[in-house]
PDB file of N, CA and C in Angstrom:
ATOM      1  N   UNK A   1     -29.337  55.553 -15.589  1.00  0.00           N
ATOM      2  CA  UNK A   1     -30.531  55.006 -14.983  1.00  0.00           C
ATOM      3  C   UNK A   1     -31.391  54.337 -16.040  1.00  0.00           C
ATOM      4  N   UNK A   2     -31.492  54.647 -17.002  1.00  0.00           N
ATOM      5  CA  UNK A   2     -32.344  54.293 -18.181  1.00  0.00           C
ATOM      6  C   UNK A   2     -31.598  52.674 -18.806  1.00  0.00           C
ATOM      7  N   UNK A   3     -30.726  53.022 -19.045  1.00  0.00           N
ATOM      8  CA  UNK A   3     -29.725  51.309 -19.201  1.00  0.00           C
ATOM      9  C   UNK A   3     -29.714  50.387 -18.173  1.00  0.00           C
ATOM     10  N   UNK A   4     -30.179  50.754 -16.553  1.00  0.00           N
ATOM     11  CA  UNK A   4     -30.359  49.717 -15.667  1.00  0.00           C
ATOM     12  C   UNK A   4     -31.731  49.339 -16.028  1.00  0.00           C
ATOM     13  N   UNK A   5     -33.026  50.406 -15.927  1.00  0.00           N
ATOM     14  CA  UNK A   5     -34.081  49.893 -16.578  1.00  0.00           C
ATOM     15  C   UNK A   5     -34.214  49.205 -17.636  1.00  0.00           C
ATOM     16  N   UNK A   6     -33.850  49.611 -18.857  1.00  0.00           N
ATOM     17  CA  UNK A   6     -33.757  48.522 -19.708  1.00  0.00           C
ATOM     18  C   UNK A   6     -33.047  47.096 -20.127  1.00  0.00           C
ATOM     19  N   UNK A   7     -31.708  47.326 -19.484  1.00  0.00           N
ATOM     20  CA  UNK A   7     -31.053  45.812 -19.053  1.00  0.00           C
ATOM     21  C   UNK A   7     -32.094  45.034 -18.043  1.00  0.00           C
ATOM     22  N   UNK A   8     -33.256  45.528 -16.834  1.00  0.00           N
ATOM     23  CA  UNK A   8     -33.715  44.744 -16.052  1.00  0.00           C
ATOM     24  C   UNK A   8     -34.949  44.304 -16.761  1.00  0.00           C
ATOM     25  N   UNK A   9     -35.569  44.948 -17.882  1.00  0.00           N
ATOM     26  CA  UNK A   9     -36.765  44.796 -18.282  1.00  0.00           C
ATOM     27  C   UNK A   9     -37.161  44.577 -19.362  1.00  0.00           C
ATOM     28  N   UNK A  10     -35.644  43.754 -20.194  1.00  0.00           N
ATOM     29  CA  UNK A  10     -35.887  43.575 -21.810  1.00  0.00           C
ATOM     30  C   UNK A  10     -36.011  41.898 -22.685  1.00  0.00           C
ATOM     31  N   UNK A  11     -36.523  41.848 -22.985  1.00  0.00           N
ATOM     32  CA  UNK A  11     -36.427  40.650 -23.413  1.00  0.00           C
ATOM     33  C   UNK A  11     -36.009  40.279 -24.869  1.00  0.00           C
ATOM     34  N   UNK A  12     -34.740  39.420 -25.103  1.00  0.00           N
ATOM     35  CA  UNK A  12     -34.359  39.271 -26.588  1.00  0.00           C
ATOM     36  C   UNK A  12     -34.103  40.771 -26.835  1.00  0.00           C
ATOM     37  N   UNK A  13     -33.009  41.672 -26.106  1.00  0.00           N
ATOM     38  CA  UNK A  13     -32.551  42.977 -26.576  1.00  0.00           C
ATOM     39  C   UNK A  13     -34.040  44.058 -26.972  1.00  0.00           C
ATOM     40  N   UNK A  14     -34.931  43.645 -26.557  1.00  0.00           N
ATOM     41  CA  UNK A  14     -35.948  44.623 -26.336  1.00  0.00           C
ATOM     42  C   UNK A  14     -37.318  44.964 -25.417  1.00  0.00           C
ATOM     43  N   UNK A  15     -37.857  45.533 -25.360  1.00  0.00           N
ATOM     44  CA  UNK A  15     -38.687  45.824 -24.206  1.00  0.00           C
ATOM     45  C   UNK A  15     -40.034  45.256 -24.893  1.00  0.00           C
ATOM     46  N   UNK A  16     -40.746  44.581 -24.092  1.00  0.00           N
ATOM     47  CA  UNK A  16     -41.593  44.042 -24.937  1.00  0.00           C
ATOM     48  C   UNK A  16     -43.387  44.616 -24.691  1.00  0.00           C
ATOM     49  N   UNK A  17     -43.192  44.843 -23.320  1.00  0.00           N
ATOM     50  CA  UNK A  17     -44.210  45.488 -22.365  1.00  0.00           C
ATOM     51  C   UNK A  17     -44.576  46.750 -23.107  1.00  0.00           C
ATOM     52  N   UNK A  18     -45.707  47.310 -23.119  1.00  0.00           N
ATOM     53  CA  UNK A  18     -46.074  48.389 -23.368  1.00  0.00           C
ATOM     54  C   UNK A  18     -45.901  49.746 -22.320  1.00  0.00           C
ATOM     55  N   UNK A  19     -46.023  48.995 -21.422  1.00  0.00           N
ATOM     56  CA  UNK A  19     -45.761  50.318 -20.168  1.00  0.00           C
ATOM     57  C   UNK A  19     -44.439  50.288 -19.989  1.00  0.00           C
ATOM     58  N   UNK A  20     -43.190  49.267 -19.723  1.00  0.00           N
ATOM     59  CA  UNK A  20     -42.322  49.407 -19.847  1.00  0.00           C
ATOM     60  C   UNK A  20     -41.656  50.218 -20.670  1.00  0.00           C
ATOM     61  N   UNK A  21     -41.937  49.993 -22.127  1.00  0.00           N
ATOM     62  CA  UNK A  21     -41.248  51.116 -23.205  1.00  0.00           C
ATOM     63  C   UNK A  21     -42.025  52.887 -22.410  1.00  0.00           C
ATOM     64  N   UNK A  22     -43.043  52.764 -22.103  1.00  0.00           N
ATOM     65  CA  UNK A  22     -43.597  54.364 -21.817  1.00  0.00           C
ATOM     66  C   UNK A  22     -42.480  54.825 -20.628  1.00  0.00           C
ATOM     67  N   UNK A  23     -42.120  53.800 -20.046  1.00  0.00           N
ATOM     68  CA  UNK A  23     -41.448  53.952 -18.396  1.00  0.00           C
ATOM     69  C   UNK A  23     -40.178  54.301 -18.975  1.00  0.00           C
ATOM     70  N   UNK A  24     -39.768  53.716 -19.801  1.00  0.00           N
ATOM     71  CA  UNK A  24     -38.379  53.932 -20.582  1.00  0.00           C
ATOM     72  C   UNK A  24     -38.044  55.282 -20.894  1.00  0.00           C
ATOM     73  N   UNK A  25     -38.600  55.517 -21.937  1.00  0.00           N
ATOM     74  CA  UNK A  25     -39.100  56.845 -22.443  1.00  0.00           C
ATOM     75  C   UNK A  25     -38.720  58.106 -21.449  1.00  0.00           C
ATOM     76  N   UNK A  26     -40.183  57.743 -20.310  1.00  0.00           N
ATOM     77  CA  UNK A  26     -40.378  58.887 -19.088  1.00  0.00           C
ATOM     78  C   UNK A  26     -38.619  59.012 -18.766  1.00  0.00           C
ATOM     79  N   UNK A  27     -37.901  58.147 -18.252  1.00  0.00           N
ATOM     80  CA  UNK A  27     -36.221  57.862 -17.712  1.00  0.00           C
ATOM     81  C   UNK A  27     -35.737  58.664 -18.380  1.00  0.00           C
ATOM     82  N   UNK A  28     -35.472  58.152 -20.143  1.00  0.00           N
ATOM     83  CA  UNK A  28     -34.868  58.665 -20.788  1.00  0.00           C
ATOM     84  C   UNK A  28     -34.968  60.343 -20.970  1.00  0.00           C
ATOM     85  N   UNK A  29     -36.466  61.034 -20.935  1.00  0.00           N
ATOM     86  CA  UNK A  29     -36.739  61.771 -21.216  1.00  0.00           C
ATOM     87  C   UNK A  29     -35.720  62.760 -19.552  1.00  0.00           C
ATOM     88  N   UNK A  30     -36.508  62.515 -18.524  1.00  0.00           N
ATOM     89  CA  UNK A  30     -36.306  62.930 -17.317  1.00  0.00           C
ATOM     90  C   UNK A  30     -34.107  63.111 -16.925  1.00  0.00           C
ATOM     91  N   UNK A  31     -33.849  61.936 -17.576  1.00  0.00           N
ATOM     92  CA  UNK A  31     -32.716  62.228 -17.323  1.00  0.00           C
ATOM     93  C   UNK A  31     -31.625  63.112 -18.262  1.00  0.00           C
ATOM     94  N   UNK A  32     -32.152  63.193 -19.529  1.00  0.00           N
ATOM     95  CA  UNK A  32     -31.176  64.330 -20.579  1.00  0.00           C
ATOM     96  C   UNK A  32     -32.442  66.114 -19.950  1.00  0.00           C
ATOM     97  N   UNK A  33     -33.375  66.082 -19.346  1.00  0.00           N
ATOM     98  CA  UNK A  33     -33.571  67.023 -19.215  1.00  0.00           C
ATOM     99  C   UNK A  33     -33.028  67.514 -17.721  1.00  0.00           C
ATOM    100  N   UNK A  34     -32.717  66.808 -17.251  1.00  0.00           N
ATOM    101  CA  UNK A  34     -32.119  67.202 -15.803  1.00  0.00           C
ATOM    102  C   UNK A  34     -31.155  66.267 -15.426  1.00  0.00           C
ATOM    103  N   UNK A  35     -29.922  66.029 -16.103  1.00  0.00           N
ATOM    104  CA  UNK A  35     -28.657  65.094 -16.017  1.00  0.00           C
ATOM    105  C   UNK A  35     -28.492  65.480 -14.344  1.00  0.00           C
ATOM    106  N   UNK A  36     -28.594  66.192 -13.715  1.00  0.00           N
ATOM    107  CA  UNK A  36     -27.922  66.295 -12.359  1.00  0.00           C
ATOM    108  C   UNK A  36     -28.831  65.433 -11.248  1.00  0.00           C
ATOM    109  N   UNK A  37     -29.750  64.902 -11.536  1.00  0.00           N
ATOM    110  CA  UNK A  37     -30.263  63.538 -11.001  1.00  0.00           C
ATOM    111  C   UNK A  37     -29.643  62.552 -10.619  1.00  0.00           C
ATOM    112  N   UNK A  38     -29.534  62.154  -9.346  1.00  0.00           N
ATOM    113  CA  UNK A  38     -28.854  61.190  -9.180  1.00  0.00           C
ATOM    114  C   UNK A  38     -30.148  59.942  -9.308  1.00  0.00           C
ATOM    115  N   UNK A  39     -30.057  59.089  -9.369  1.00  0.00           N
ATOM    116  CA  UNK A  39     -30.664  57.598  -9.687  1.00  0.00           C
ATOM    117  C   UNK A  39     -31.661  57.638  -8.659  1.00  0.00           C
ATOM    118  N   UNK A  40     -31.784  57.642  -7.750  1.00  0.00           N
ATOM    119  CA  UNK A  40     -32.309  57.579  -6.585  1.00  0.00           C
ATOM    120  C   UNK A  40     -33.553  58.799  -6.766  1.00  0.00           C
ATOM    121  N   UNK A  41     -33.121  60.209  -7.082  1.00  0.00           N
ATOM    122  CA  UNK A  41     -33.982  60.591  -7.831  1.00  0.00           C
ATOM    123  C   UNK A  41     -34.823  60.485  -8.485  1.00  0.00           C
ATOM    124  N   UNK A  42     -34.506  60.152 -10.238  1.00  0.00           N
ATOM    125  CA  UNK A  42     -35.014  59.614 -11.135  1.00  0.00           C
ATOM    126  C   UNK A  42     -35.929  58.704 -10.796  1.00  0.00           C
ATOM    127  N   UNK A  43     -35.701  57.869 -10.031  1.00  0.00           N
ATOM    128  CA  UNK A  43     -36.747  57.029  -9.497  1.00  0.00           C
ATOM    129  C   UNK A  43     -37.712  57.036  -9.058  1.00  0.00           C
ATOM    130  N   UNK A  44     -37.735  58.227  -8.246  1.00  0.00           N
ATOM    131  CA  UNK A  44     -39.005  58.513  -7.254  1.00  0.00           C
ATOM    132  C   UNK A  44     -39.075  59.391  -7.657  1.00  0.00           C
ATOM    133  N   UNK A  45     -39.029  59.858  -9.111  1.00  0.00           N
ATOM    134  CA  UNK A  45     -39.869  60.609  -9.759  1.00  0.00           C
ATOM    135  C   UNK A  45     -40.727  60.072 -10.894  1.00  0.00           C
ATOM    136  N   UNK A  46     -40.108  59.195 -11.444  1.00  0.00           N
ATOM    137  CA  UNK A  46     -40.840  58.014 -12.157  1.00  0.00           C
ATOM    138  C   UNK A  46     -41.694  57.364 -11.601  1.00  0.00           C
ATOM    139  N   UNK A  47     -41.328  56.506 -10.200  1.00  0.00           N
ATOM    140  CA  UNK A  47     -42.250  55.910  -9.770  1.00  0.00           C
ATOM    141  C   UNK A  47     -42.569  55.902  -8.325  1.00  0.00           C
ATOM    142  N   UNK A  48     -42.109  57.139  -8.154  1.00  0.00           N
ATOM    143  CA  UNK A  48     -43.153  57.558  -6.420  1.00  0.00           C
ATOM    144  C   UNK A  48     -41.920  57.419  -5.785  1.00  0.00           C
ATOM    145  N   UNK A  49     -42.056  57.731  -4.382  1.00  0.00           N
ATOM    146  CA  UNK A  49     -41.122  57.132  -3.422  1.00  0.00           C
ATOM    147  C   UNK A  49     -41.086  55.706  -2.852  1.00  0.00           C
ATOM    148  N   UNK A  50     -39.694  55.253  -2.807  1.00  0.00           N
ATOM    149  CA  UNK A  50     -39.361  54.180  -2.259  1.00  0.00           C
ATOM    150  C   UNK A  50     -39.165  53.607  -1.475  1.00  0.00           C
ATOM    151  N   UNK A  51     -39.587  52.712  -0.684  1.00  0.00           N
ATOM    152  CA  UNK A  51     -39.440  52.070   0.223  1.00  0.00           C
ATOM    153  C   UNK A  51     -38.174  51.503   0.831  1.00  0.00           C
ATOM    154  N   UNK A  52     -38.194  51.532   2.210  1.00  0.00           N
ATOM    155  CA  UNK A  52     -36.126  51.141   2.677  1.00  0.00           C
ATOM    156  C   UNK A  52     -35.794  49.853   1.908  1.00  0.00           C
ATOM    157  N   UNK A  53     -36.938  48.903   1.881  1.00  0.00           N
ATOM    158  CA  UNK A  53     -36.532  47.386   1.488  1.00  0.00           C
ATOM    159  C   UNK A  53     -36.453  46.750   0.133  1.00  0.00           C
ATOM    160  N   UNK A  54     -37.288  48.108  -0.631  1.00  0.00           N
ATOM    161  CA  UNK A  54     -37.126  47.515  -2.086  1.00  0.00           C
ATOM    162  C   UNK A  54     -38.043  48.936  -3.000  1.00  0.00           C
ATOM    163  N   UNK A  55     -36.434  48.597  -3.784  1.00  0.00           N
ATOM    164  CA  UNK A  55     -36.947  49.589  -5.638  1.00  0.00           C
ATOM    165  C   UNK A  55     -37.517  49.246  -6.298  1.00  0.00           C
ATOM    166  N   UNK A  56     -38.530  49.919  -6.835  1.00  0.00           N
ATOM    167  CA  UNK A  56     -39.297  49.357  -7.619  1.00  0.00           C
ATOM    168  C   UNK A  56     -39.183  49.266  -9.108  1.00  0.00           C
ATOM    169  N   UNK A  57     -38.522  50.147  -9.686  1.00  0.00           N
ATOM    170  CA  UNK A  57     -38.153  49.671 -11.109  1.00  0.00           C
ATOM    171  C   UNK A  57     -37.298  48.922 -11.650  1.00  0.00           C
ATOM    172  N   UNK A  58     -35.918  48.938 -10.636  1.00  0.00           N
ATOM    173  CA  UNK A  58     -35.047  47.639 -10.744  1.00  0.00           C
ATOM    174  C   UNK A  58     -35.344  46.261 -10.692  1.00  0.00           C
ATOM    175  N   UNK A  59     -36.902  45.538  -9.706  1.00  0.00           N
ATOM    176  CA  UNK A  59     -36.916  44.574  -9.632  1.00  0.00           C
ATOM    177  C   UNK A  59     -35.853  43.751  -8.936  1.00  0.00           C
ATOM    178  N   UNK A  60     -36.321  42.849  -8.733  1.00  0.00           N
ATOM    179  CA  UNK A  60     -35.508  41.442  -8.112  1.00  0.00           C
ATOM    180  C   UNK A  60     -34.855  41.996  -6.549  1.00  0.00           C
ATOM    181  N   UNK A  61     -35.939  42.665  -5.902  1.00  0.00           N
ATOM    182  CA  UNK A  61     -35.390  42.564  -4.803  1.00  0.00           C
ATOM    183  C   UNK A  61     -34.439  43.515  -4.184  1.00  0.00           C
ATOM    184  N   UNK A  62     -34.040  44.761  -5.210  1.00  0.00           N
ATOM    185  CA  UNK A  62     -32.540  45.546  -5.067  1.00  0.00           C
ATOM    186  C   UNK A  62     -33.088  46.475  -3.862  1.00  0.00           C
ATOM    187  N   UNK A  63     -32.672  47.037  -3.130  1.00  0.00           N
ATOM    188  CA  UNK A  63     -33.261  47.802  -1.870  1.00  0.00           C
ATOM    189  C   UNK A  63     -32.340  48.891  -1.912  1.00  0.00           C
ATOM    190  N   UNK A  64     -32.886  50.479  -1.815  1.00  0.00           N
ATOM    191  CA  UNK A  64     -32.197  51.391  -1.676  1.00  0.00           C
ATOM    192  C   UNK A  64     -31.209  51.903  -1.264  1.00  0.00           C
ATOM    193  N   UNK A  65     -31.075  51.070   0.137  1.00  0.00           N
ATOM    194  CA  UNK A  65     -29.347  50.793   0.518  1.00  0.00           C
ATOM    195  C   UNK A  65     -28.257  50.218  -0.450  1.00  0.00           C
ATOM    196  N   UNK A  66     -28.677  49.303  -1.047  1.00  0.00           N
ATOM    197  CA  UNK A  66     -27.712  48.562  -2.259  1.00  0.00           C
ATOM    198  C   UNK A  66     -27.494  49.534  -3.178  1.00  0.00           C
ATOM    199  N   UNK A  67     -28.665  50.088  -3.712  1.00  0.00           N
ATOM    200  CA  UNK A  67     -28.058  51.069  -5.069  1.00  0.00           C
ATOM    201  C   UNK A  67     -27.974  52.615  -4.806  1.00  0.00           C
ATOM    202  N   UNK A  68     -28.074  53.058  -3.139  1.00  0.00           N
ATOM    203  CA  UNK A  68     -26.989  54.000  -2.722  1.00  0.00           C
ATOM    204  C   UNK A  68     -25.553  53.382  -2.760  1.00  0.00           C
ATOM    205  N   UNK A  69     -25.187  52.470  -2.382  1.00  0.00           N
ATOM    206  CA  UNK A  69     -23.854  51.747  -1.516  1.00  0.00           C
ATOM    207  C   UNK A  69     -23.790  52.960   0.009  1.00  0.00           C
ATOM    208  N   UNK A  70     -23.126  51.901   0.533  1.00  0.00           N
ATOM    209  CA  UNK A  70     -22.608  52.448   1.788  1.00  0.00           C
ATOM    210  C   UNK A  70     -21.010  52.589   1.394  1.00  0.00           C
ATOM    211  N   UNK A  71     -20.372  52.954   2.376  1.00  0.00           N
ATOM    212  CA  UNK A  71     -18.332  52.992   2.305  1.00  0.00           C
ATOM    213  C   UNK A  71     -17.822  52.183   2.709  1.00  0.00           C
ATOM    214  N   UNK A  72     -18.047  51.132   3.683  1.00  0.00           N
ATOM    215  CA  UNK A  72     -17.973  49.640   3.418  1.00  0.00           C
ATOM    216  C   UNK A  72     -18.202  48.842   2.538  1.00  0.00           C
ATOM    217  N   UNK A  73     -19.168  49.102   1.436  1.00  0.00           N
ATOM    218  CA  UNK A  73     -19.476  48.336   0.156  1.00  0.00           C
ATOM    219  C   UNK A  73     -18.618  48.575  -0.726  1.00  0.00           C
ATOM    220  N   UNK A  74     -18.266  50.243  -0.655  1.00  0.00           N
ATOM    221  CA  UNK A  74     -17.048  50.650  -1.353  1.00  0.00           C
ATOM    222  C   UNK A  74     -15.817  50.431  -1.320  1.00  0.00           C
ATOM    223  N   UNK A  75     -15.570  50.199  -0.148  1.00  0.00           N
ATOM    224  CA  UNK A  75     -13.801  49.645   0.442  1.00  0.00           C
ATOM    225  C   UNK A  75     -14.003  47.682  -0.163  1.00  0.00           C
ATOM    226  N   UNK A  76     -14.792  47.285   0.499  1.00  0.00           N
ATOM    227  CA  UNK A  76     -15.439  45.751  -0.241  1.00  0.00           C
ATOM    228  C   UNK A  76     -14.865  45.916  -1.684  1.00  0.00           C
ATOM    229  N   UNK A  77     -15.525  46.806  -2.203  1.00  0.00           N
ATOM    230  CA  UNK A  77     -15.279  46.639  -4.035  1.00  0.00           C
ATOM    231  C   UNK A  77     -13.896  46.254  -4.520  1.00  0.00           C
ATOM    232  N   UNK A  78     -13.336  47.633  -3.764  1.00  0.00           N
ATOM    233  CA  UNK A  78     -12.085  48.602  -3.918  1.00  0.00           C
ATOM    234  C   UNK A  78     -11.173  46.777  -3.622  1.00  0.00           C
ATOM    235  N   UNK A  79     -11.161  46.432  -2.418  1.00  0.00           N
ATOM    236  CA  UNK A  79     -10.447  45.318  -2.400  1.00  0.00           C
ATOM    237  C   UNK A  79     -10.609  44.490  -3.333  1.00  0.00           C
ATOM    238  N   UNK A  80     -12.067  43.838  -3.588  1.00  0.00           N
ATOM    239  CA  UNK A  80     -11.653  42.836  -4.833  1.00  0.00           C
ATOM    240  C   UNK A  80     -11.299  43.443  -6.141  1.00  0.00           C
ATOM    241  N   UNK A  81     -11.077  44.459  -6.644  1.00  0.00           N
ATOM    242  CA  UNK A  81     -11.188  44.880  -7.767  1.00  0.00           C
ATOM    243  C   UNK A  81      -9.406  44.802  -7.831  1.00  0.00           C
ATOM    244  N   UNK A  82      -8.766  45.315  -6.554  1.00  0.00           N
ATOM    245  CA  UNK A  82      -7.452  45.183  -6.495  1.00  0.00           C
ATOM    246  C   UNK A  82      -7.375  43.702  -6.981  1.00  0.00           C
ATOM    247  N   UNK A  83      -7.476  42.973  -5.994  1.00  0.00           N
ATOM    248  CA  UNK A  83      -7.011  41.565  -5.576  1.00  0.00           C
ATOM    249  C   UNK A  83      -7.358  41.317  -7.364  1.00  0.00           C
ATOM    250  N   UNK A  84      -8.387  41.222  -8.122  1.00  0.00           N
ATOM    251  CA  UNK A  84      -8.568  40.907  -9.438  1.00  0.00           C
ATOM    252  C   UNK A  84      -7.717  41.431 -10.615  1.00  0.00           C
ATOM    253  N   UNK A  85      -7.151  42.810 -10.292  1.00  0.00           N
ATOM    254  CA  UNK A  85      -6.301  43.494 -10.899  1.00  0.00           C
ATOM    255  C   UNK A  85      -4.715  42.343 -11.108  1.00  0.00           C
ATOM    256  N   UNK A  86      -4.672  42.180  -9.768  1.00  0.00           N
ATOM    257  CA  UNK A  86      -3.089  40.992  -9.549  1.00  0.00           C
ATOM    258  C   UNK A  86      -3.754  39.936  -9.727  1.00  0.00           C
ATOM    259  N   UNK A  87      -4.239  39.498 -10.298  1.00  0.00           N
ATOM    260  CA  UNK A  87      -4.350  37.921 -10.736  1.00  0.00           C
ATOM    261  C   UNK A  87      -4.681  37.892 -12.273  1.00  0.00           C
ATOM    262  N   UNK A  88      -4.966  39.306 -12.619  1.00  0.00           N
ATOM    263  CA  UNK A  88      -4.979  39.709 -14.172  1.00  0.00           C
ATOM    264  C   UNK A  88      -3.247  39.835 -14.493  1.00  0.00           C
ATOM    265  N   UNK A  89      -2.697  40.238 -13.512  1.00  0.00           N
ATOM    266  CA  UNK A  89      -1.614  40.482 -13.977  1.00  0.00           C
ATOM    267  C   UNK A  89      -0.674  39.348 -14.291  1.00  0.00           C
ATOM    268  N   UNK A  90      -0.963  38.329 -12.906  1.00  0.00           N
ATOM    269  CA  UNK A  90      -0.624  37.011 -13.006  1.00  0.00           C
ATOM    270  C   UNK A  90      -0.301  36.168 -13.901  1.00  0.00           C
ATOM    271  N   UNK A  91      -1.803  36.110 -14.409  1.00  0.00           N
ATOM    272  CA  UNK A  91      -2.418  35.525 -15.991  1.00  0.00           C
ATOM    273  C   UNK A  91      -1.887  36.096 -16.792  1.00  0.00           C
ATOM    274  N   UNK A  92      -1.919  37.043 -17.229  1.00  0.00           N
ATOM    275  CA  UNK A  92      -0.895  37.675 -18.207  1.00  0.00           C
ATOM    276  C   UNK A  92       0.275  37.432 -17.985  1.00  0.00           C
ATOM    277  N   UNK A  93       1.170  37.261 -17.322  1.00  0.00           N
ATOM    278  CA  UNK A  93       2.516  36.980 -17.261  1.00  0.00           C
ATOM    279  C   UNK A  93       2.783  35.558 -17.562  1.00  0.00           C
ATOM    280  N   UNK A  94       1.618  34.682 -17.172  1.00  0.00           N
ATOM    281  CA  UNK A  94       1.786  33.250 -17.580  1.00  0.00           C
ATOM    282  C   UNK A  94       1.500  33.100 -18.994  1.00  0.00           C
ATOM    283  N   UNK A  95       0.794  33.834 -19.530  1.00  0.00           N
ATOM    284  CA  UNK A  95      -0.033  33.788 -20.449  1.00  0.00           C
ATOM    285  C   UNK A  95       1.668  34.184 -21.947  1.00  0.00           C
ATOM    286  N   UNK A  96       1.992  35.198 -21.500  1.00  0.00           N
ATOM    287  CA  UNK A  96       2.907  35.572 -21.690  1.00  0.00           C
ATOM    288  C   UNK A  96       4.150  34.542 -21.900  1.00  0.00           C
ATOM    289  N   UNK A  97       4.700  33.897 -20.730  1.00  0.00           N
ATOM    290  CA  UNK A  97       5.821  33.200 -20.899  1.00  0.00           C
ATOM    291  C   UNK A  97       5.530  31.696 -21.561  1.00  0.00           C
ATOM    292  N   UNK A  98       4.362  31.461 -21.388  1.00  0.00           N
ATOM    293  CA  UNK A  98       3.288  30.848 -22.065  1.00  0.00           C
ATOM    294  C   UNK A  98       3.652  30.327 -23.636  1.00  0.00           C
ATOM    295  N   UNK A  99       3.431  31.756 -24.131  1.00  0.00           N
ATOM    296  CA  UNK A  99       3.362  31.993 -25.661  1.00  0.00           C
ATOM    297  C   UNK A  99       5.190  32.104 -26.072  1.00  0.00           C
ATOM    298  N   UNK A 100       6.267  32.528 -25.018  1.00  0.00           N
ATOM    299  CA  UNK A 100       7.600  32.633 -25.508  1.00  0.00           C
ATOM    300  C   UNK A 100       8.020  31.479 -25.722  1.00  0.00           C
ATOM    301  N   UNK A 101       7.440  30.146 -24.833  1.00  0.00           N
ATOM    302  CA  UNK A 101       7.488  28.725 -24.366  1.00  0.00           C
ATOM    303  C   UNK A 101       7.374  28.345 -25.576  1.00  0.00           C
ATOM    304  N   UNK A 102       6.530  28.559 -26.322  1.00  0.00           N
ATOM    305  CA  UNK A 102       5.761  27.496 -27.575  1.00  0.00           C
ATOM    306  C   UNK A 102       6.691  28.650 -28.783  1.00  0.00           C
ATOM    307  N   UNK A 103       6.851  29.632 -29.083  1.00  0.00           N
ATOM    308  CA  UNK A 103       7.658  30.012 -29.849  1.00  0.00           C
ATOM    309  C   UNK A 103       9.197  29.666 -29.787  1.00  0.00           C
ATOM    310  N   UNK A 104      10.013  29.396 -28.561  1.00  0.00           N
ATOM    311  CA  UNK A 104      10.483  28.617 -29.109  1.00  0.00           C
ATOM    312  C   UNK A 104      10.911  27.011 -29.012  1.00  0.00           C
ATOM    313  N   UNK A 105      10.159  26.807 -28.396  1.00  0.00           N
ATOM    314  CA  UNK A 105      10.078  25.192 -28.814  1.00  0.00           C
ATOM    315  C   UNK A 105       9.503  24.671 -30.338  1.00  0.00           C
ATOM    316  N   UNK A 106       8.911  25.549 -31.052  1.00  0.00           N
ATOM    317  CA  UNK A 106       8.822  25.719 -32.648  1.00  0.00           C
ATOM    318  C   UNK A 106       9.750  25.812 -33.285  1.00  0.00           C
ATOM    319  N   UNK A 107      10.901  26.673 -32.801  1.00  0.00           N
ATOM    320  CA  UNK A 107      12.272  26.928 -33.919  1.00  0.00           C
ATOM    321  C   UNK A 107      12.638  25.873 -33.462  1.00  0.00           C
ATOM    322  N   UNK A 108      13.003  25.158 -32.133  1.00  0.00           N
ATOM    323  CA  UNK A 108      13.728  23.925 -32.125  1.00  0.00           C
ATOM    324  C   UNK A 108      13.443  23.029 -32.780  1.00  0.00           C
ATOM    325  N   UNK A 109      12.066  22.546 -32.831  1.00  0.00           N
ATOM    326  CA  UNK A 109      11.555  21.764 -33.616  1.00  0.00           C
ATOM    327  C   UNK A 109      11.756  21.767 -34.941  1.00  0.00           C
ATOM    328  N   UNK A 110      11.898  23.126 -35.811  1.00  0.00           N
ATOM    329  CA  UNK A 110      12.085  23.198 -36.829  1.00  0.00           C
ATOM    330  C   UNK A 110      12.927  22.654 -37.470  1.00  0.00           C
ATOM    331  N   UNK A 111      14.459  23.003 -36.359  1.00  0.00           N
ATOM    332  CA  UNK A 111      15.735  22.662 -37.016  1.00  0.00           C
ATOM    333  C   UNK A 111      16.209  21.082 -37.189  1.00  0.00           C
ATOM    334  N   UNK A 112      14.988  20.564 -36.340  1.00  0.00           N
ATOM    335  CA  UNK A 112      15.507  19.363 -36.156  1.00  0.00           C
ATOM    336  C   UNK A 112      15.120  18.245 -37.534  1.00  0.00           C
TER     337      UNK A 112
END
């Protein structure tokens, strides 16, 4: 939780805000003293309870449904993460016959 806050609220790899770094802190502090927090937690203990339509320390709009997920968001993932998995694999195999291609069309070249 503390690395989403600070990835959303840093500028040039640091926090520049004064309350921000205190808000940081509070996260950091709150979450090594009670790791069994889930995010959603942490939050509305930091900064009150949240509203259905929007979190307030994430910014930009993220709404409590999004950074619960639902099991449709999860099956969603689960598919592209597959589908990305085989086209990694793809690429690598081209990538692959790729590089056998140009090794040896080098020795041919050589001999010639």
């Amino acid at each position: 939780m503390a690395t989403i806050f600070f990835e959303t609220h840093k500028k040039d790899d640091t926090l520049v805000e004064p309350e921000a770094s205190k808000k940081y802190a509070e996260i950091q502090e709150l979450v090594q003293s009670e790791p069994s927090l889930t995010n959603i937690e942490v939050t509305e203990r930091c900064f009150g309870p949240q509203s259905k339509s929007h979190v307030v320390e994430l910014g930009g709009g993220i709404t409590t449904k999004e950074l619960k997920g639902g099991s449709s968001s999860k099956a969603a993932i689960l598919i592209e993460l597959n589908a990305t998995r085989k086209e990694k694999e793809s690429l690598q195999t081209e990538l692959n016959a790729t590089k056998k291609a140009k090794r040896l069309s080098g020795k041919t070249y050589g001999r010639l």
